[in-house]
C-alpha atoms as a PDB file:
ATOM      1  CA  UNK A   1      14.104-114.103-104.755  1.00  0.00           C
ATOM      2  CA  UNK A   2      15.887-114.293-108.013  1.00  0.00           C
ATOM      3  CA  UNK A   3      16.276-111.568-110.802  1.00  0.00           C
ATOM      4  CA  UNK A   4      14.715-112.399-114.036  1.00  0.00           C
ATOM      5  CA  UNK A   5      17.387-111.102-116.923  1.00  0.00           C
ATOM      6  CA  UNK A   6      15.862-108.896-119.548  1.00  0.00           C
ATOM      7  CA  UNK A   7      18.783-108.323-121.381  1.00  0.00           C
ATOM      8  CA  UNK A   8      21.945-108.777-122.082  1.00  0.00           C
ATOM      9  CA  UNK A   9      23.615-105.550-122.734  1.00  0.00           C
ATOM     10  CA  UNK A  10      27.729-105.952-122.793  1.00  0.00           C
ATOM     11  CA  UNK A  11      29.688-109.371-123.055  1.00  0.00           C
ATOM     12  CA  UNK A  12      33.595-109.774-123.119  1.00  0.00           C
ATOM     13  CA  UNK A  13      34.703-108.014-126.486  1.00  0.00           C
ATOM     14  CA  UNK A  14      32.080-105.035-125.839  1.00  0.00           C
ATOM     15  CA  UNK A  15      33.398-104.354-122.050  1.00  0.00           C
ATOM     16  CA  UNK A  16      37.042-104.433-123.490  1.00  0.00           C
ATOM     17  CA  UNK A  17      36.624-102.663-126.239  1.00  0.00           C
ATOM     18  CA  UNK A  18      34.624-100.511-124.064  1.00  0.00           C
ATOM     19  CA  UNK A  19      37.629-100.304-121.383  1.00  0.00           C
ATOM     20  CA  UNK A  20      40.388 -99.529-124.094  1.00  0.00           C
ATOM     21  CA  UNK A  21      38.534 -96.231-125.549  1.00  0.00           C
ATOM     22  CA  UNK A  22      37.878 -94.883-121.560  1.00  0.00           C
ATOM     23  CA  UNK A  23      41.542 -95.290-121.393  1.00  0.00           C
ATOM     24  CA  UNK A  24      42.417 -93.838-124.607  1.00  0.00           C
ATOM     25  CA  UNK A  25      39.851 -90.865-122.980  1.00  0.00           C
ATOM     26  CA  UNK A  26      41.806 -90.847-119.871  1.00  0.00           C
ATOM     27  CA  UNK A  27      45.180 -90.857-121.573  1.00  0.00           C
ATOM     28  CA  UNK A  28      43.951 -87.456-123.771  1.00  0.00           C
ATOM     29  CA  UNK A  29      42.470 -85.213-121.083  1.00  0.00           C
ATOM     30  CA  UNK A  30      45.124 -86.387-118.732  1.00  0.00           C
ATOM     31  CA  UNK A  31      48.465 -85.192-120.443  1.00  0.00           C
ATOM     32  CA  UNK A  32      50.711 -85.467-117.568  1.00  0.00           C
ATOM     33  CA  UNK A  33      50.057 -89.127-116.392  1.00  0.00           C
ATOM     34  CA  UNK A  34      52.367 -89.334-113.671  1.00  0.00           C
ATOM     35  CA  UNK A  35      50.222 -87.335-111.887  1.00  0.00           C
ATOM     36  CA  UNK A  36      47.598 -89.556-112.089  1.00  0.00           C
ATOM     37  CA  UNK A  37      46.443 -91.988-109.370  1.00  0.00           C
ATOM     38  CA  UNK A  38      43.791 -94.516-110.276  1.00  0.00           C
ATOM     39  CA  UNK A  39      41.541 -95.185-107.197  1.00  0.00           C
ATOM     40  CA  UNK A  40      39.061 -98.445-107.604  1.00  0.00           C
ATOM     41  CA  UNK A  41      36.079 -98.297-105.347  1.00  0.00           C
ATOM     42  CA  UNK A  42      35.371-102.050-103.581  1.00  0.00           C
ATOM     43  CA  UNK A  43      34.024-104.079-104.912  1.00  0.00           C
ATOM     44  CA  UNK A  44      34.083-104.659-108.631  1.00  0.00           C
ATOM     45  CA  UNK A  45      35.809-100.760-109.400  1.00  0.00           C
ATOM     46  CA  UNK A  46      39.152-102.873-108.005  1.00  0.00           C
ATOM     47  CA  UNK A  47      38.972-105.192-111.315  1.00  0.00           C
ATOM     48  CA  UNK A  48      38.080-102.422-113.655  1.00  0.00           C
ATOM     49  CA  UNK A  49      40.654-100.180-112.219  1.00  0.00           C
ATOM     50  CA  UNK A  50      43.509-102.813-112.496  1.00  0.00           C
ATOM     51  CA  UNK A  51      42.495-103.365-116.180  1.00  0.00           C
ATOM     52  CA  UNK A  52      42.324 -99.912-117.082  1.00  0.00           C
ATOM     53  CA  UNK A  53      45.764 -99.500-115.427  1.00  0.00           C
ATOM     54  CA  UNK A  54      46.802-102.374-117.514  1.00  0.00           C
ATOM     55  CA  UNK A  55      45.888-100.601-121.153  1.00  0.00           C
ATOM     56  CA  UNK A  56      46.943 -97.395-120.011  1.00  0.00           C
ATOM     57  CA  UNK A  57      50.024 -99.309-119.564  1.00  0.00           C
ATOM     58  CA  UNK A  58      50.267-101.307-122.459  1.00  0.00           C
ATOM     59  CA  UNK A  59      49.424 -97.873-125.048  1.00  0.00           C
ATOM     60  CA  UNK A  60      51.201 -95.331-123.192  1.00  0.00           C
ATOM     61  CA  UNK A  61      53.993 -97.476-121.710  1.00  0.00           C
ATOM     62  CA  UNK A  62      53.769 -95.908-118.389  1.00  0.00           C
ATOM     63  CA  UNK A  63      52.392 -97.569-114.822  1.00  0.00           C
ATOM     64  CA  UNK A  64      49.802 -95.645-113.165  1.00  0.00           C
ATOM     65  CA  UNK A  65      49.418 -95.952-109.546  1.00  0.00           C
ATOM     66  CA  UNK A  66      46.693 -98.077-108.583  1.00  0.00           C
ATOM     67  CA  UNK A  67      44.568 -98.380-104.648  1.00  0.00           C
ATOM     68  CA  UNK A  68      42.024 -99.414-103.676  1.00  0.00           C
ATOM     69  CA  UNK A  69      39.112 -97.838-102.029  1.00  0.00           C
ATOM     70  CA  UNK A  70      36.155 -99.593 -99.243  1.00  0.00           C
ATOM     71  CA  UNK A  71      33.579 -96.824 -98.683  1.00  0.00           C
ATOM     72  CA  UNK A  72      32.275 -99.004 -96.410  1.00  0.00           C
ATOM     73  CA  UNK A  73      33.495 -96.379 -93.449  1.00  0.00           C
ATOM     74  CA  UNK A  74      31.512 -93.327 -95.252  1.00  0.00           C
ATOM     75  CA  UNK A  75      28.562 -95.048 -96.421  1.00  0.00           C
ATOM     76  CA  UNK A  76      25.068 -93.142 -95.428  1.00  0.00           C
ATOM     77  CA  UNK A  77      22.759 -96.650 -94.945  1.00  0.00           C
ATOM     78  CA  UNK A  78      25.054 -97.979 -92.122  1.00  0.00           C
ATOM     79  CA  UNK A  79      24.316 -97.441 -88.329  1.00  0.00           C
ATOM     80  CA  UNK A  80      27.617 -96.406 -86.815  1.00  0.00           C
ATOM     81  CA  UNK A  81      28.202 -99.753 -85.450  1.00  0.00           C
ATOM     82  CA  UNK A  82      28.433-101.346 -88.559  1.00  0.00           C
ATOM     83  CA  UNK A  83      31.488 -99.052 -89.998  1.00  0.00           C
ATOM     84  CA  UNK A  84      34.960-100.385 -89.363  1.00  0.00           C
ATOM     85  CA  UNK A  85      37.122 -97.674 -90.296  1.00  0.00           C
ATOM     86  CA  UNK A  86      40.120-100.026 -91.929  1.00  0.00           C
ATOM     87  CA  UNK A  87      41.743 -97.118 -93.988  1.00  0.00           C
ATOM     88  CA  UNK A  88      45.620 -97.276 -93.756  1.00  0.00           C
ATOM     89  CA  UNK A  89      45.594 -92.974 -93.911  1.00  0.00           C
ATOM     90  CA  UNK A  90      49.462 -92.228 -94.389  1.00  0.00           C
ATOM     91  CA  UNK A  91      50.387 -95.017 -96.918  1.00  0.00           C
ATOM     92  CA  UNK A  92      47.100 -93.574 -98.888  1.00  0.00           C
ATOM     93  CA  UNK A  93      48.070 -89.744 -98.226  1.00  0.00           C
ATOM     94  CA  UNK A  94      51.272 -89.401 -99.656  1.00  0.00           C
ATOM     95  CA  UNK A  95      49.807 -91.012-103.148  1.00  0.00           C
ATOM     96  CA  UNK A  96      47.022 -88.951-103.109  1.00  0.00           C
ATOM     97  CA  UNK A  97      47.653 -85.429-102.221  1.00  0.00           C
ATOM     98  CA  UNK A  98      48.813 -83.108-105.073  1.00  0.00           C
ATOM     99  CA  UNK A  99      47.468 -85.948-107.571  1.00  0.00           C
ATOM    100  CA  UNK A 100      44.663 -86.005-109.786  1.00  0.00           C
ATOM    101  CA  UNK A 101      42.676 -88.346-108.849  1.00  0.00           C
ATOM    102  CA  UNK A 102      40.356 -91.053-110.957  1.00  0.00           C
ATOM    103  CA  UNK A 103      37.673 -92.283-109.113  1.00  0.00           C
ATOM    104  CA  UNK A 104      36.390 -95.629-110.900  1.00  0.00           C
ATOM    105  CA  UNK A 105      33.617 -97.559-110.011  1.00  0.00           C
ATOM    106  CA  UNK A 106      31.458-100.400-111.908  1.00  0.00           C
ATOM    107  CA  UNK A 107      27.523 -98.606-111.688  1.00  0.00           C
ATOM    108  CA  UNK A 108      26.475 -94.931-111.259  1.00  0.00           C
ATOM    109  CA  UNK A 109      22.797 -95.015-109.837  1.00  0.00           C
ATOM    110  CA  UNK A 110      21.627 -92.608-107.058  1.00  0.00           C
ATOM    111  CA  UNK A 111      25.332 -91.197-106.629  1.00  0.00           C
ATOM    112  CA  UNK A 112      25.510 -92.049-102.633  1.00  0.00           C
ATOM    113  CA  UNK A 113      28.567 -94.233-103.716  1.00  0.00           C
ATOM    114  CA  UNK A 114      30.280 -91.896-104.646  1.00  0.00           C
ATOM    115  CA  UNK A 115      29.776 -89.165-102.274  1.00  0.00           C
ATOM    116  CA  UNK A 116      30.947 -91.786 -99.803  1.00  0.00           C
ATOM    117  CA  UNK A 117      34.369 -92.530-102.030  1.00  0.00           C
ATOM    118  CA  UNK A 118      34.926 -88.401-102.032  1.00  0.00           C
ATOM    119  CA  UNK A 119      34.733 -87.877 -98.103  1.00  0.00           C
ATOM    120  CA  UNK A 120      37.105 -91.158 -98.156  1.00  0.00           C
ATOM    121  CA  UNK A 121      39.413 -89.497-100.279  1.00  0.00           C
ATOM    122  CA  UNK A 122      39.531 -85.950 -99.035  1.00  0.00           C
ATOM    123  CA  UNK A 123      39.628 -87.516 -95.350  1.00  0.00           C
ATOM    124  CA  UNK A 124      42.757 -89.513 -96.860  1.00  0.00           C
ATOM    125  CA  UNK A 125      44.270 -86.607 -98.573  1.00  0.00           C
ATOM    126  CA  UNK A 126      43.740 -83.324-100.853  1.00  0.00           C
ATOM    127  CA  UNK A 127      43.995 -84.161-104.400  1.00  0.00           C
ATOM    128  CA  UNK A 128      44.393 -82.026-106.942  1.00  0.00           C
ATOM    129  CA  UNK A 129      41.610 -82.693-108.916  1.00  0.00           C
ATOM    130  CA  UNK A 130      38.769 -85.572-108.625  1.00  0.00           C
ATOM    131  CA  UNK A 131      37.767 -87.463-111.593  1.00  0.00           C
ATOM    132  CA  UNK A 132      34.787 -90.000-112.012  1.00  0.00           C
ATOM    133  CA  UNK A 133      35.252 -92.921-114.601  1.00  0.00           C
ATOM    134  CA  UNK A 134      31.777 -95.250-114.739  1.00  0.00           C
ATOM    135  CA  UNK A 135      31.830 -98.498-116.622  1.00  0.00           C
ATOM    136  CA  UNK A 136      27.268 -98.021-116.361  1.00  0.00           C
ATOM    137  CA  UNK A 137      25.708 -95.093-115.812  1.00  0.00           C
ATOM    138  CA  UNK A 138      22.215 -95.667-115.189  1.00  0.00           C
ATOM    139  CA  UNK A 139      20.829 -92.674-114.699  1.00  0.00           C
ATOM    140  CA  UNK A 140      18.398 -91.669-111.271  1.00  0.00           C
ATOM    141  CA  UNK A 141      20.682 -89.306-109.737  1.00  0.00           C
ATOM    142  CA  UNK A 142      20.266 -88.444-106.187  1.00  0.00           C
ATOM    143  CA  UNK A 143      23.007 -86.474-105.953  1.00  0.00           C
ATOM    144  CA  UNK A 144      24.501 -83.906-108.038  1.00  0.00           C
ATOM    145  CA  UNK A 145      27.470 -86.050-109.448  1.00  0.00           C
ATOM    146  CA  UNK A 146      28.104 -86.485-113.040  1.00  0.00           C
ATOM    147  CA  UNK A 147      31.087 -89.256-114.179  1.00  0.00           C
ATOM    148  CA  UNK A 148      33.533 -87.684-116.548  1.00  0.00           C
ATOM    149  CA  UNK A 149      34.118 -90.685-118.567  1.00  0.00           C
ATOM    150  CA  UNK A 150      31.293 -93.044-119.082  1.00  0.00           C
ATOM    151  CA  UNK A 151      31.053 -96.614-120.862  1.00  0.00           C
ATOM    152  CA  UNK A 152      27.786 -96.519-121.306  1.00  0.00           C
ATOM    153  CA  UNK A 153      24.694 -94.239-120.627  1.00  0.00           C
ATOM    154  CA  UNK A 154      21.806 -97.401-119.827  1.00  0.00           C
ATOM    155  CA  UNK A 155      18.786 -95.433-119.013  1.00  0.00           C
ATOM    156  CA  UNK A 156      16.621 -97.601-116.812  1.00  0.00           C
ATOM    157  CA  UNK A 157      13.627 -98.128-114.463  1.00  0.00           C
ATOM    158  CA  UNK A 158      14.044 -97.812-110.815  1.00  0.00           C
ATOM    159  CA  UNK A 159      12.668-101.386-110.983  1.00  0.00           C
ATOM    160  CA  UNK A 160      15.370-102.513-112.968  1.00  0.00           C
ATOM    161  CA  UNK A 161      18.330-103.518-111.406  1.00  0.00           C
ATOM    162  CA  UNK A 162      22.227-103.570-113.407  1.00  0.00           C
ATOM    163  CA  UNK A 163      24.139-106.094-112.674  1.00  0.00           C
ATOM    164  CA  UNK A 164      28.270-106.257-113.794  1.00  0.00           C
ATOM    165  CA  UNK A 165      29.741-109.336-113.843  1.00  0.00           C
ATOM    166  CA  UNK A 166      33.366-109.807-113.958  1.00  0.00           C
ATOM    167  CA  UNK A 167      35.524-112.471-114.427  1.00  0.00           C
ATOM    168  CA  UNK A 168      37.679-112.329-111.886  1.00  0.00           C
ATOM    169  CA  UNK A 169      34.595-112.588-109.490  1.00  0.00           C
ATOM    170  CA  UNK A 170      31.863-113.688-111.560  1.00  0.00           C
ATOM    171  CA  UNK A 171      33.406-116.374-113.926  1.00  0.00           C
ATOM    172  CA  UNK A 172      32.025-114.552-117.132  1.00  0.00           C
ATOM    173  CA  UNK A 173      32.213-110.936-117.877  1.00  0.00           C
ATOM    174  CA  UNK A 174      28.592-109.280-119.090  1.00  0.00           C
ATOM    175  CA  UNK A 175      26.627-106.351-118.084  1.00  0.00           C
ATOM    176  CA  UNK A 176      22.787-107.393-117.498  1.00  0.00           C
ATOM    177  CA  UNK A 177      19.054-105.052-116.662  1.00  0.00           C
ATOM    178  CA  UNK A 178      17.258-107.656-114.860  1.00  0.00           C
ATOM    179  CA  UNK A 179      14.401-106.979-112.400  1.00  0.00           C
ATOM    180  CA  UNK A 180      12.653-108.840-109.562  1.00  0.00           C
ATOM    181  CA  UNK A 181      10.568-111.779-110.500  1.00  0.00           C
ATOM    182  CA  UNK A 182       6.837-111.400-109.444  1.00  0.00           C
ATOM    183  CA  UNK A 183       5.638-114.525-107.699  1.00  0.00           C
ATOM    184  CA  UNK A 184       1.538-115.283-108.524  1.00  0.00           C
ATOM    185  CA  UNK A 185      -0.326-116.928-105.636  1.00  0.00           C
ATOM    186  CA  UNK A 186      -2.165-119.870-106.451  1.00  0.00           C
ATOM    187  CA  UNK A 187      -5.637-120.616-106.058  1.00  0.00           C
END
């Protein structure tokens, strides 16, 4: 069944503009960014992640490290069988521990997602500190996790579904609420 779009909340210029002042957020509470390791969470967190790296670069003249992250391993909603654990632990230790980390991830809904990419992380190191950068956060918390840099606050129905699109995956970048379509049975 396909998702009927209600709206159209972010295209292109509002997502980048959005990206650049998370950075510029990033960049001010983080003073010493060489401590800094960016950590994008599979699927689209990897694009966001590699363009915030990329302004953080281009404003502050300094490359921040950059993984990647599959939770798949620490989700909650698999049976054992379907978690491959496909971590590679000591390349991702030694750029983790000591660091302060920056989670980032695309949509912050129930919070499961991310309580999955924090076991990941603390199983693949001891950071410093943890942070949580959300491109959406949608509200319905599960979990008590709150993002520390947010690119928007989209209060929605549990209905509702947010879905990110990004070019790099997606062809076109835009953030859309859209919600099941109802089928009517005919008579």
């Amino acid at each position: 069944m396909k998702n009927k779009v209600k709206a159209r909340v972010m295209d292109n210029g509002k997502i980048r503009r959005t990206l650049v002042r998370m950075a510029t957020e990033i960049a001010e509470r983080n003073r010493d960014l060489k401590k800094l390791v960016l950590v994008g969470i599979k699927t689209r967190g990897i694009y966001l992640v590699n363009r915030i790296a990329e302004i953080l670069k281009q404003n502050e003249g300094l490359e921040v490290p950059v993984l990647t992250l599959d939770i798949t391993p620490y989700r909650d909603d698999l049976k054992p069988s379907d978690k491959k654990k496909s971590i590679d632990k000591n390349e991702i230790k030694a750029r983790l521990d000591g660091r302060d980390v920056l989670l980032i991830d695309d949509v912050l809904f129930t919070g499961r997602t991310i309580r999955a990419a924090m076991e990941a992380i603390f199983d693949l190191g001891r950071p410093r500190t943890i942070q949580l950068a959300v491109l959406i956060d949608r509200g319905h918390r599960e979990l008590p996790i709150r993002p520390d840099y947010v690119g928007r606050l989209l209060p929605t129905s549990r209905r509702e579904r947010v879905e990110v699109r990004l070019k790099e995956i997606d062809g076109v970048d835009e953030v859309l609420i859209t919600e099941p379509q109802v089928k009517l049975n005919k008579k």
